[in-house]
C-alpha atoms as a PDB file:
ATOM      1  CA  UNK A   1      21.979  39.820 117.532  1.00  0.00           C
ATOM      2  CA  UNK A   2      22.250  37.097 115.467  1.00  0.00           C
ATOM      3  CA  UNK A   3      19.453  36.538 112.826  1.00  0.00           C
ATOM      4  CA  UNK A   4      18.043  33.861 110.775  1.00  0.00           C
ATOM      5  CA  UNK A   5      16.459  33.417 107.385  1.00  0.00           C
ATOM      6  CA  UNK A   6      14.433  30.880 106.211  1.00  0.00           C
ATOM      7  CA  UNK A   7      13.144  30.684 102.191  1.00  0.00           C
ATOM      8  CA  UNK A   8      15.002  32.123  99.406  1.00  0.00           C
ATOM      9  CA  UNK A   9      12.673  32.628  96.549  1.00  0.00           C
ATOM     10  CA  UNK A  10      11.896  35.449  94.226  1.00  0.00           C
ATOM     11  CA  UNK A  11      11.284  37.824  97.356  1.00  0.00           C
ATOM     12  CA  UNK A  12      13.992  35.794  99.676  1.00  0.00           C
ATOM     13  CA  UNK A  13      16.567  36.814  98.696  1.00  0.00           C
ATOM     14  CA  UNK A  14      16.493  40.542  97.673  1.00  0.00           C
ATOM     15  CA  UNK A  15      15.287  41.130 101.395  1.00  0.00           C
ATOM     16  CA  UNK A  16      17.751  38.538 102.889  1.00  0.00           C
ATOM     17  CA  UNK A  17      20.493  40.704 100.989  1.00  0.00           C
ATOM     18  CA  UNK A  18      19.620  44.076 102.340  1.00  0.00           C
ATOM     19  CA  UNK A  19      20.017  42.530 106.091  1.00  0.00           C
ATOM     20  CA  UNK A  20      23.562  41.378 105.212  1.00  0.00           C
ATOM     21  CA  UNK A  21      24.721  44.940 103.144  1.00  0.00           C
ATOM     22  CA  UNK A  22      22.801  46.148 106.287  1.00  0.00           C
ATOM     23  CA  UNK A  23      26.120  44.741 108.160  1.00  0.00           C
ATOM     24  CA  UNK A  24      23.983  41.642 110.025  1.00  0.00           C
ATOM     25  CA  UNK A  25      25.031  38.342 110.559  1.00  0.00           C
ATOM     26  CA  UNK A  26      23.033  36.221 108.930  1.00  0.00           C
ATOM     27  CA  UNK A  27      22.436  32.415 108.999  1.00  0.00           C
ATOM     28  CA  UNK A  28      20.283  31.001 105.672  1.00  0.00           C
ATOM     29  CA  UNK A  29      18.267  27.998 104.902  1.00  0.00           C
ATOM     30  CA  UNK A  30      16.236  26.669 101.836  1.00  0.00           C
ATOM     31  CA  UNK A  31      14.815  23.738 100.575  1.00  0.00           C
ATOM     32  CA  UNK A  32      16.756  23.127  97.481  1.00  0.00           C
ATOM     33  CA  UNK A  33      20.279  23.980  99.928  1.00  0.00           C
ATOM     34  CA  UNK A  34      22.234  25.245  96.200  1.00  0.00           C
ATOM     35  CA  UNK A  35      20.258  28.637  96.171  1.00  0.00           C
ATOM     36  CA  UNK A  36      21.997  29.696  99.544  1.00  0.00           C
ATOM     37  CA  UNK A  37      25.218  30.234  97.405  1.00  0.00           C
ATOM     38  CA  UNK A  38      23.451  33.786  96.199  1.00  0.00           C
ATOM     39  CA  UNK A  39      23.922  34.793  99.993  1.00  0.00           C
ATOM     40  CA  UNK A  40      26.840  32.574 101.537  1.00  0.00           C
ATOM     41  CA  UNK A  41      28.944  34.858  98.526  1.00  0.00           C
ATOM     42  CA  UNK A  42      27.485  37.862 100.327  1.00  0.00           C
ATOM     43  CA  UNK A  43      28.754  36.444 103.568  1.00  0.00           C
ATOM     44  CA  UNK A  44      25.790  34.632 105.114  1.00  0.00           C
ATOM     45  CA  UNK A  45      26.257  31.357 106.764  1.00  0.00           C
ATOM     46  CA  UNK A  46      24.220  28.297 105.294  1.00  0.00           C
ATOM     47  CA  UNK A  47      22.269  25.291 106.938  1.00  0.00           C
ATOM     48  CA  UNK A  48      21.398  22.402 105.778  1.00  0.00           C
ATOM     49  CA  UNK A  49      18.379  22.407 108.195  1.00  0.00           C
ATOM     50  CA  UNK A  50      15.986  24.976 109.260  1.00  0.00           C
ATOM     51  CA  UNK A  51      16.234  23.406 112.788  1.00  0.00           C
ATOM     52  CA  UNK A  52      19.641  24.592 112.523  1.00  0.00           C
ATOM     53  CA  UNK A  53      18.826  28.154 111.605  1.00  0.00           C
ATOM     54  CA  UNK A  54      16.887  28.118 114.639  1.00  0.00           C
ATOM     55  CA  UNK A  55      19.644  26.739 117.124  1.00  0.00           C
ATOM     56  CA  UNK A  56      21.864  29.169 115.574  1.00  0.00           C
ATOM     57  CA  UNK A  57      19.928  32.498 115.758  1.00  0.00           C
ATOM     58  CA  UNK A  58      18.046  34.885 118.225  1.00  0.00           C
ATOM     59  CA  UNK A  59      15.285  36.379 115.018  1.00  0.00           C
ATOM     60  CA  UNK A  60      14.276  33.994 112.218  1.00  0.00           C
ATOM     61  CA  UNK A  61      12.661  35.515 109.228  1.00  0.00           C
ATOM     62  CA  UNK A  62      10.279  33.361 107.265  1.00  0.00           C
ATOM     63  CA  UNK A  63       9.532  34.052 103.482  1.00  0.00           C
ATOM     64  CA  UNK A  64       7.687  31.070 101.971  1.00  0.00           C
ATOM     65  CA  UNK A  65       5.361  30.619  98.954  1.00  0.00           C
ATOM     66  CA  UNK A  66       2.446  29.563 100.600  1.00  0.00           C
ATOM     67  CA  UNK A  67       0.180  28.423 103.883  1.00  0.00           C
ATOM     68  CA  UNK A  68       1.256  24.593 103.760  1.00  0.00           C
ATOM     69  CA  UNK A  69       4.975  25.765 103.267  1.00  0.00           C
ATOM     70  CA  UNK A  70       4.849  27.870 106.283  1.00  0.00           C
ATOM     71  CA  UNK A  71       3.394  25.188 108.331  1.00  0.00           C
ATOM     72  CA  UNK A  72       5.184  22.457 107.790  1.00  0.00           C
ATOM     73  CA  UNK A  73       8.666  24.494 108.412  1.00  0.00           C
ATOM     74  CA  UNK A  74       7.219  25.759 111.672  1.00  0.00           C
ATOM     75  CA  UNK A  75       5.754  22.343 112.708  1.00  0.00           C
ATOM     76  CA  UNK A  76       9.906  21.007 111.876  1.00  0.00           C
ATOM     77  CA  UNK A  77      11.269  23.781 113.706  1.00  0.00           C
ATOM     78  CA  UNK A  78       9.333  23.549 117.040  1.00  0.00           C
ATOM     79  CA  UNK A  79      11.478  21.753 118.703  1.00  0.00           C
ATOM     80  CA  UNK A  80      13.757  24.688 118.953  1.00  0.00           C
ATOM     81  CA  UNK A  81      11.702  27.617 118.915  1.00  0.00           C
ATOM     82  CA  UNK A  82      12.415  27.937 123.100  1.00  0.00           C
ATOM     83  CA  UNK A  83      13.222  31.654 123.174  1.00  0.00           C
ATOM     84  CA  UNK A  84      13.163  32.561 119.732  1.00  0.00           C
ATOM     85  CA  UNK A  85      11.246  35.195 117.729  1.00  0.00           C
ATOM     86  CA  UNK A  86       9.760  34.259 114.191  1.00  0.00           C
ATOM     87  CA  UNK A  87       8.690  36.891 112.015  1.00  0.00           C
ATOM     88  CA  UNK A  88       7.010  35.545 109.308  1.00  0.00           C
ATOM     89  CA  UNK A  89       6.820  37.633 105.844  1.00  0.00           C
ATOM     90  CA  UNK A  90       4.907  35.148 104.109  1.00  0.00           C
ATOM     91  CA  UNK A  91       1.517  35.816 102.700  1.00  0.00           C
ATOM     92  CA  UNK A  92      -1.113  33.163 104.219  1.00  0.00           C
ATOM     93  CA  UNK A  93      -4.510  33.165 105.648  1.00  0.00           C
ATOM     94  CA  UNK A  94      -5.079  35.174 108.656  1.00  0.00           C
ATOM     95  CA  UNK A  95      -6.972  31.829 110.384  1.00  0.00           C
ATOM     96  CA  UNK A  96      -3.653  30.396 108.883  1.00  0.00           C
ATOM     97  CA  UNK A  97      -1.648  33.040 110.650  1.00  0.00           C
ATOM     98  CA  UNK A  98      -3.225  32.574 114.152  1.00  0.00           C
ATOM     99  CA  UNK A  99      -2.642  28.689 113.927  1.00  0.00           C
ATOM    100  CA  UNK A 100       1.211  29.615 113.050  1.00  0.00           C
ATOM    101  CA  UNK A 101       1.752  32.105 116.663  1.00  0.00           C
ATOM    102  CA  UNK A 102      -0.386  29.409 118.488  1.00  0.00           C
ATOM    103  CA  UNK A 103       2.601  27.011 117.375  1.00  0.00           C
ATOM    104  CA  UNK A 104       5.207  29.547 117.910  1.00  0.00           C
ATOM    105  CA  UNK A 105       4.408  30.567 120.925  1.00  0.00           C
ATOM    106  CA  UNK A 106       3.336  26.951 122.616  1.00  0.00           C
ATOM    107  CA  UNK A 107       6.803  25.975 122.042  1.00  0.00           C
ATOM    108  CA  UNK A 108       8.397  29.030 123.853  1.00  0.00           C
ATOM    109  CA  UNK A 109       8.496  31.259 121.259  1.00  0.00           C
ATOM    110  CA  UNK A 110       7.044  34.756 119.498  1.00  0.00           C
ATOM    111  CA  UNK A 111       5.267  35.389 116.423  1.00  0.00           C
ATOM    112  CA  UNK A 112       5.203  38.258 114.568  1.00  0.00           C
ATOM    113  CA  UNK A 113       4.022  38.470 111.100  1.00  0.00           C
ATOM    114  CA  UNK A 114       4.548  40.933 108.680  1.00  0.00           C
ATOM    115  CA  UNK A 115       3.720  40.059 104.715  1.00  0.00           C
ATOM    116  CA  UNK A 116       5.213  42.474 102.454  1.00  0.00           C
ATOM    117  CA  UNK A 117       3.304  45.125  99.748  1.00  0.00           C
ATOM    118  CA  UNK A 118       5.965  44.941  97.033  1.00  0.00           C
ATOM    119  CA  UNK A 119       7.773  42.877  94.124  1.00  0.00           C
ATOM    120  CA  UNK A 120      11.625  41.903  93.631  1.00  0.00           C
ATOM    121  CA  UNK A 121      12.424  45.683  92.699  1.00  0.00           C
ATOM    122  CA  UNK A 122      10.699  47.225  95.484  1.00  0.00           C
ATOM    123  CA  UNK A 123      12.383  45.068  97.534  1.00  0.00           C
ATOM    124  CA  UNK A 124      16.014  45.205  96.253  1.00  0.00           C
ATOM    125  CA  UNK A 125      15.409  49.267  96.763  1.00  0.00           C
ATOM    126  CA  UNK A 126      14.376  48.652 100.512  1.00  0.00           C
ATOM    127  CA  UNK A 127      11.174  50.143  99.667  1.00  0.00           C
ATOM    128  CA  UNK A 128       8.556  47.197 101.153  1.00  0.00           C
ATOM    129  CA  UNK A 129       5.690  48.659 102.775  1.00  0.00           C
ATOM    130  CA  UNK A 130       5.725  45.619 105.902  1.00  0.00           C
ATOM    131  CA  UNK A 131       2.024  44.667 106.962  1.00  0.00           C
ATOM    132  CA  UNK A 132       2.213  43.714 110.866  1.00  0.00           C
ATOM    133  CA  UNK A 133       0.145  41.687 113.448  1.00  0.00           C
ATOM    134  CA  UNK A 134       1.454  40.849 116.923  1.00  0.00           C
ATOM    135  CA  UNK A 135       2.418  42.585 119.750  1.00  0.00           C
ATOM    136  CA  UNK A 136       3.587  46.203 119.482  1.00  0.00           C
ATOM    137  CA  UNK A 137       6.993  45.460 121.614  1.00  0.00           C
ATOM    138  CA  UNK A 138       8.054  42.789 118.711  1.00  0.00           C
ATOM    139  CA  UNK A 139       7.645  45.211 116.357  1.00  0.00           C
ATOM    140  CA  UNK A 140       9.560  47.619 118.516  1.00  0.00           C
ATOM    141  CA  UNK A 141      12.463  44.991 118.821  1.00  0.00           C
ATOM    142  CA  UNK A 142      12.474  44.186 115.034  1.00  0.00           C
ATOM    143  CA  UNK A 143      12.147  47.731 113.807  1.00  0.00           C
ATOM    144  CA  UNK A 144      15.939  48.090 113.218  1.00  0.00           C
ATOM    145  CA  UNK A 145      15.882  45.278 110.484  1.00  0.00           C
ATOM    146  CA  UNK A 146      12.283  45.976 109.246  1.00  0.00           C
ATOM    147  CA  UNK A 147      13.688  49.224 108.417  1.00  0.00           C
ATOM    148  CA  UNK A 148      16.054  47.970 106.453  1.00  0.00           C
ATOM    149  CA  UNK A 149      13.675  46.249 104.459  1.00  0.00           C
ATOM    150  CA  UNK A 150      10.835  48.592 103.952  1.00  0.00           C
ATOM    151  CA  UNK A 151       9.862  52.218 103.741  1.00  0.00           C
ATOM    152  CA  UNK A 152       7.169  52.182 106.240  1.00  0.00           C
ATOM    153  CA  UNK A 153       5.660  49.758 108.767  1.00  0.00           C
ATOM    154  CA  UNK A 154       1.848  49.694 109.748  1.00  0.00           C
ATOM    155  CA  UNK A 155       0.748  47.460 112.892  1.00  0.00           C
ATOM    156  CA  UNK A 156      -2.557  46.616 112.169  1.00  0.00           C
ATOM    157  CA  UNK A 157      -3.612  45.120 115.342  1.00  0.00           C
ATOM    158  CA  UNK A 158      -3.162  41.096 116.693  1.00  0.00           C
ATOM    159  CA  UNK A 159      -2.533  37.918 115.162  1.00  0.00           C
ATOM    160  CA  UNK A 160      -4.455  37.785 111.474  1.00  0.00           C
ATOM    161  CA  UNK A 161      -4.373  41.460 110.932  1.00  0.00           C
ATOM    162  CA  UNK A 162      -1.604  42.163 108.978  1.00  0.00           C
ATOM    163  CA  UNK A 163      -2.234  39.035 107.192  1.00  0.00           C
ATOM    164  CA  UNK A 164      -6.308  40.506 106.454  1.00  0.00           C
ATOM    165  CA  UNK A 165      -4.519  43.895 105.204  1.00  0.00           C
ATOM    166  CA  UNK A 166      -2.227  42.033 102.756  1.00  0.00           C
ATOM    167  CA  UNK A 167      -5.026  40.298 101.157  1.00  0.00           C
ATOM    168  CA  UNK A 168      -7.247  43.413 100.801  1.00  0.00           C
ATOM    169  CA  UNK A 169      -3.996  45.119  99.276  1.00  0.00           C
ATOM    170  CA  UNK A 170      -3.484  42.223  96.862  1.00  0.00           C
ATOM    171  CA  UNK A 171      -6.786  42.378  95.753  1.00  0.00           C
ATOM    172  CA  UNK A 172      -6.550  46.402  94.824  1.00  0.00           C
ATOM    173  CA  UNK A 173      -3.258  44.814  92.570  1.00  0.00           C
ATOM    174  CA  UNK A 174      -5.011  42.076  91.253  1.00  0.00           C
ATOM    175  CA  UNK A 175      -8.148  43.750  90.018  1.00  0.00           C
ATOM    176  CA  UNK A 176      -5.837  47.189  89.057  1.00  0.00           C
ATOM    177  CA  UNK A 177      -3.607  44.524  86.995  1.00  0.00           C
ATOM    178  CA  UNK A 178      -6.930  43.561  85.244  1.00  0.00           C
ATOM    179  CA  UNK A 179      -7.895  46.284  84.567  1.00  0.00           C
ATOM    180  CA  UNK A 180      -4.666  48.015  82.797  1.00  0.00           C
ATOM    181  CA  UNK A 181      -4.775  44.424  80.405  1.00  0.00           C
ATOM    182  CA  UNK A 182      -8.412  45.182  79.696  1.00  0.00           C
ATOM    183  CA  UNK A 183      -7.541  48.808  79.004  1.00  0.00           C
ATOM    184  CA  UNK A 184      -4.993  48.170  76.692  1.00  0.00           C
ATOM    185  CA  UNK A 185      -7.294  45.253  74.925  1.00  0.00           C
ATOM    186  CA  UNK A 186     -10.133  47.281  74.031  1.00  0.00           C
ATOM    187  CA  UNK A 187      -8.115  50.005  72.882  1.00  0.00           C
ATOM    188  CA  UNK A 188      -6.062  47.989  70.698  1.00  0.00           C
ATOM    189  CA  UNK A 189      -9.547  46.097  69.540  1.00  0.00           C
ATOM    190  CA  UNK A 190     -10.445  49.894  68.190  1.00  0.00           C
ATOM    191  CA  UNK A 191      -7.458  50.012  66.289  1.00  0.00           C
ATOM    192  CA  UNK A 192      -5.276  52.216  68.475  1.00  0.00           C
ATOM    193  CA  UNK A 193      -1.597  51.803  68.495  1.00  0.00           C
ATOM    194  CA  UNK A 194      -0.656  50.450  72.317  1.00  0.00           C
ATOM    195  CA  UNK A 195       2.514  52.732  72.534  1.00  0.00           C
ATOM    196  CA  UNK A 196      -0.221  55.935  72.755  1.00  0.00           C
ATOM    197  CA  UNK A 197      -2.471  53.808  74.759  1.00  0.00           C
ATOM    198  CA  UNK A 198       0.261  53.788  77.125  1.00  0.00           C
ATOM    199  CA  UNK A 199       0.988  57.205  76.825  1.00  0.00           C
ATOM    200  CA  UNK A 200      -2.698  58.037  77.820  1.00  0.00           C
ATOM    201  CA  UNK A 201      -2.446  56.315  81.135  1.00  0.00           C
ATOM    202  CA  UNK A 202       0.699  57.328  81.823  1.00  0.00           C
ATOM    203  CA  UNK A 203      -0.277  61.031  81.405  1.00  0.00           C
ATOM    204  CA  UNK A 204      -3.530  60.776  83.097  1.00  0.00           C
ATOM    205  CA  UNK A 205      -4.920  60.443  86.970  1.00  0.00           C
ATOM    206  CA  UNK A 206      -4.877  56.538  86.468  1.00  0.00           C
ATOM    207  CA  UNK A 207      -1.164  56.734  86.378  1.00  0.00           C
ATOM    208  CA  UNK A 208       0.506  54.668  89.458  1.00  0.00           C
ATOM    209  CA  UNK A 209       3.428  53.411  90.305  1.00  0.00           C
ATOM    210  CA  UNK A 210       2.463  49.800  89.748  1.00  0.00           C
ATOM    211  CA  UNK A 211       1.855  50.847  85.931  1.00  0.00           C
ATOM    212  CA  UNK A 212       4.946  52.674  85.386  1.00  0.00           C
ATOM    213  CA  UNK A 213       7.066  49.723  86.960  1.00  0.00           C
ATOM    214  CA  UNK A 214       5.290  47.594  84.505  1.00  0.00           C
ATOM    215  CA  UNK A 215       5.119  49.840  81.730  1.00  0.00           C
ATOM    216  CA  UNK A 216       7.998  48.493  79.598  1.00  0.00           C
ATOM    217  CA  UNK A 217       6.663  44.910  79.574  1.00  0.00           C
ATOM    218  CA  UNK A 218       3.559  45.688  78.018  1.00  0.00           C
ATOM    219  CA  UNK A 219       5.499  47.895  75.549  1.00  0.00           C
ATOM    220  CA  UNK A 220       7.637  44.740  74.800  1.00  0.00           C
ATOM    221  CA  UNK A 221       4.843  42.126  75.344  1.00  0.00           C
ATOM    222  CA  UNK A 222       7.593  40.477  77.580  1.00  0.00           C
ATOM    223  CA  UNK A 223       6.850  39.715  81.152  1.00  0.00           C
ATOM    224  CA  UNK A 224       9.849  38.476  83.790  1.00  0.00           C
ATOM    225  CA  UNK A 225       8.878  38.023  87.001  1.00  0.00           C
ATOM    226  CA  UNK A 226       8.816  40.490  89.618  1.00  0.00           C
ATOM    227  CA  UNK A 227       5.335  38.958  91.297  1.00  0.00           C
ATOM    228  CA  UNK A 228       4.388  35.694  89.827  1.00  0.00           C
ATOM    229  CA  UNK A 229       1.238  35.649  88.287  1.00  0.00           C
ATOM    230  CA  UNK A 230       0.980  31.646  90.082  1.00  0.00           C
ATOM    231  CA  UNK A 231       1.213  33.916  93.467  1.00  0.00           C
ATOM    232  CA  UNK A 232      -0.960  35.938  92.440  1.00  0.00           C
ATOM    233  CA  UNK A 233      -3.387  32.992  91.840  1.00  0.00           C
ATOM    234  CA  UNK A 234      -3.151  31.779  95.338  1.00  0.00           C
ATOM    235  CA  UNK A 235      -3.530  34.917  97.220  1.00  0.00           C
ATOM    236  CA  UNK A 236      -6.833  35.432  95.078  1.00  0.00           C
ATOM    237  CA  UNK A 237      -7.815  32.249  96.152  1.00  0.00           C
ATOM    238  CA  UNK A 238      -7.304  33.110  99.841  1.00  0.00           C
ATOM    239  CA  UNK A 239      -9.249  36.595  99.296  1.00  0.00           C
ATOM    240  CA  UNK A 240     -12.085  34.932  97.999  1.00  0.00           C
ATOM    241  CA  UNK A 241     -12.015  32.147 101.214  1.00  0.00           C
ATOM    242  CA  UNK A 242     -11.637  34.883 103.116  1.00  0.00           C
ATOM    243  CA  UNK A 243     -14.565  37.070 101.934  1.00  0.00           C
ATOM    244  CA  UNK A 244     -16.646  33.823 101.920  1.00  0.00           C
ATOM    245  CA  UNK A 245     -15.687  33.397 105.573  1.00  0.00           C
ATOM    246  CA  UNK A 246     -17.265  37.037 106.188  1.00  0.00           C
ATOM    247  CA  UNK A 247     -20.208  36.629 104.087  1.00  0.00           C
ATOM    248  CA  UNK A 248     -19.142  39.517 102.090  1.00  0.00           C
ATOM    249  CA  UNK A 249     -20.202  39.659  98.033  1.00  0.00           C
ATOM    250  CA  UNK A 250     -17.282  40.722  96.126  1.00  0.00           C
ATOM    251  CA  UNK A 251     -17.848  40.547  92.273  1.00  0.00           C
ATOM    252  CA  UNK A 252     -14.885  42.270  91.333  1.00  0.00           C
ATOM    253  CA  UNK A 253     -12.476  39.862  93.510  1.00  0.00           C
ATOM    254  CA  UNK A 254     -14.747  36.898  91.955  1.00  0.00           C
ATOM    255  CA  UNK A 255     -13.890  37.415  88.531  1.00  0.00           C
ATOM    256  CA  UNK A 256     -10.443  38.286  88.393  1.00  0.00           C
ATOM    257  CA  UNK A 257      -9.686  35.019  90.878  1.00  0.00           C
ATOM    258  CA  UNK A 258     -11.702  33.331  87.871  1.00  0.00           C
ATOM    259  CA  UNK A 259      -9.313  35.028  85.538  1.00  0.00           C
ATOM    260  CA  UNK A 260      -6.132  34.838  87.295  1.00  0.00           C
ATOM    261  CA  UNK A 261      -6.940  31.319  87.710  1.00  0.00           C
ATOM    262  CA  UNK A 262      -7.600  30.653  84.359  1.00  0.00           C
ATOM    263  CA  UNK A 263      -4.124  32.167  83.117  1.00  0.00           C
ATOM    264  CA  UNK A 264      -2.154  30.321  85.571  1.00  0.00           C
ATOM    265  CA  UNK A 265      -1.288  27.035  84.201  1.00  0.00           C
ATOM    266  CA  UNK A 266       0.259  28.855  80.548  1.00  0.00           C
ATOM    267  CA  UNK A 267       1.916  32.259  82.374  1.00  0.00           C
ATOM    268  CA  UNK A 268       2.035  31.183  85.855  1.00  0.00           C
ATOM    269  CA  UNK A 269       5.739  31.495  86.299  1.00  0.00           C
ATOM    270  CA  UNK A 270       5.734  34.844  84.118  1.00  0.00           C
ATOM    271  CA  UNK A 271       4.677  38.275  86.109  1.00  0.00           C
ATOM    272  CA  UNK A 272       1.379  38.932  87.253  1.00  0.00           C
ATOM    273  CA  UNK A 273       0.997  41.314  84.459  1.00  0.00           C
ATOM    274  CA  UNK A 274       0.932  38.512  81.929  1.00  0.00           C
ATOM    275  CA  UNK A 275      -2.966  38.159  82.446  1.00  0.00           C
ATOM    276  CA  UNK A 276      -2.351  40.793  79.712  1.00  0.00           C
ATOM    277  CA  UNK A 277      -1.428  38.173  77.219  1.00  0.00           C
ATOM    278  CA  UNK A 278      -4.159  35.561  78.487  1.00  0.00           C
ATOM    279  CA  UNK A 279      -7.144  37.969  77.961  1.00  0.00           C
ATOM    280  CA  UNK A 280      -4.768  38.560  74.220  1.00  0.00           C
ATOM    281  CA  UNK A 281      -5.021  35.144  73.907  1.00  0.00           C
ATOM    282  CA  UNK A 282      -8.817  35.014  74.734  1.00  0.00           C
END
């Protein structure tokens, strides 16, 4: 089967790479068309379209930064769509979501989404946990590839489901990310040196694997990206719509969107973890 990609960003093209060392054929498109040299060296065919993607595959997988990205792609690409499955990996609203298989499927084709729990490591390891709404025989018919991508896939239910579950996930990151920078803070406030703050939570029950992924770049003060703390930004914002939308009072995801949106414009393109050295800052 032949299969399509579409966005190449931070999470683009880890995932796009496991599908071609996964022995697939692989057609690739992106906006600016010089990052598809990352996979055409790994054997993937580029397009200079996404239309062309389409034409020239039977799955297209969709990783994009944001709702508005998403949509405008799809909204290009439904002229070709006849036949054709999208699976969408991108984080976006779950109203968002629904509007996206509405336009999929008018046009002829199917709509699965599946965002992704995970950063660029997780990712390069295979080790996505994939987050899907749609039909269970999609899933079924993807599996094979998901697997490649991810250690474990939940179907939450229809359209909007899997998109609800990422944002309730992203929120447990968000306010866990908080929390570790506020940690550290008022420890180091006391006078206590970070490297045994560290320590502490490593050794104790608030250990996690998020915290020993990031461990070293609070240790160095030194954040590359694995999750973009801009990302992180926007998928607070779409927690808070969407608790606002349920009439649901949620203090904790209020403040950290406050926060995360605060940090942004300095440490936006830095990882998520560098609301560490905003609250510093602060």
């Amino acid at each position: 089967m032949q299969l399509g990609w579409i966005g190449l960003g931070h999470m683009g093209v880890p995932m796009a790479t496991r599908l071609l060392d996964g022995g697939h054929r692989l057609t690739v498109y992106n906006r600016t068309y010089e990052k598809t040299a990352l996979l055409t060296e790994r054997g993937a065919k580029a397009a200079k379209e996404a239309q062309d993607v389409v034409r020239q595959s039977d799955i297209i997988f969709v990783m994009l930064a944001d709702g508005p990205a998403v949509a405008s792609v799809i909204e290009d690409i439904t002229p070709a769509l006849s036949g054709k499955m999208i699976v969408n990996f991108s984080t976006i609203s779950p109203e968002e979501t629904k509007d996206m298989a509405h336009l999929v499927e008018d046009s002829g084709g199917t709509y699965l989404e599946s965002p992704v729990s995970g950063s660029v490591p997780v990712a390069e390891n295979g080790q996505l946990v994939l987050l899907a709404g749609g039909d269970a025989e999609v899933i079924a018919t993807c599996q094979p590839y998901l697997d490649l991508l991810g250690k474990e896939t939940i179907h939450f239910g229809p359209h909007g489901t899997g998109s609800a579950a990422k944002l309730a996930i992203n929120l447990l990151l968000a306010v866990v990310g908080q929390g570790v920078a506020e940690t550290l803070l008022l420890g180091e406030g006391a006078g206590l040196e970070k490297e045994k703050l560290i320590q502490m939570i490593s050794a104790s029950g608030m250990n996690t694997p998020l915290f020993t992924g990031k461990r070293d770049m609070y240790r160095k003060n030194d954040f590359p990206s694995a999750f973009p703390l801009r990302l992180m930004a926007k998928d607070l914002g779409l927690i808070t719509t969407e608790a606002t939308r349920q009439q649901l009072e949620l203090p904790l995801a209020q403040a950290t969107d406050a926060s995360y949106a605060e940090a942004k414009p300095t440490y936006g393109d830095a990882d998520m973890a560098a609301i560490y050295l905003a609250l510093q800052e602060k």
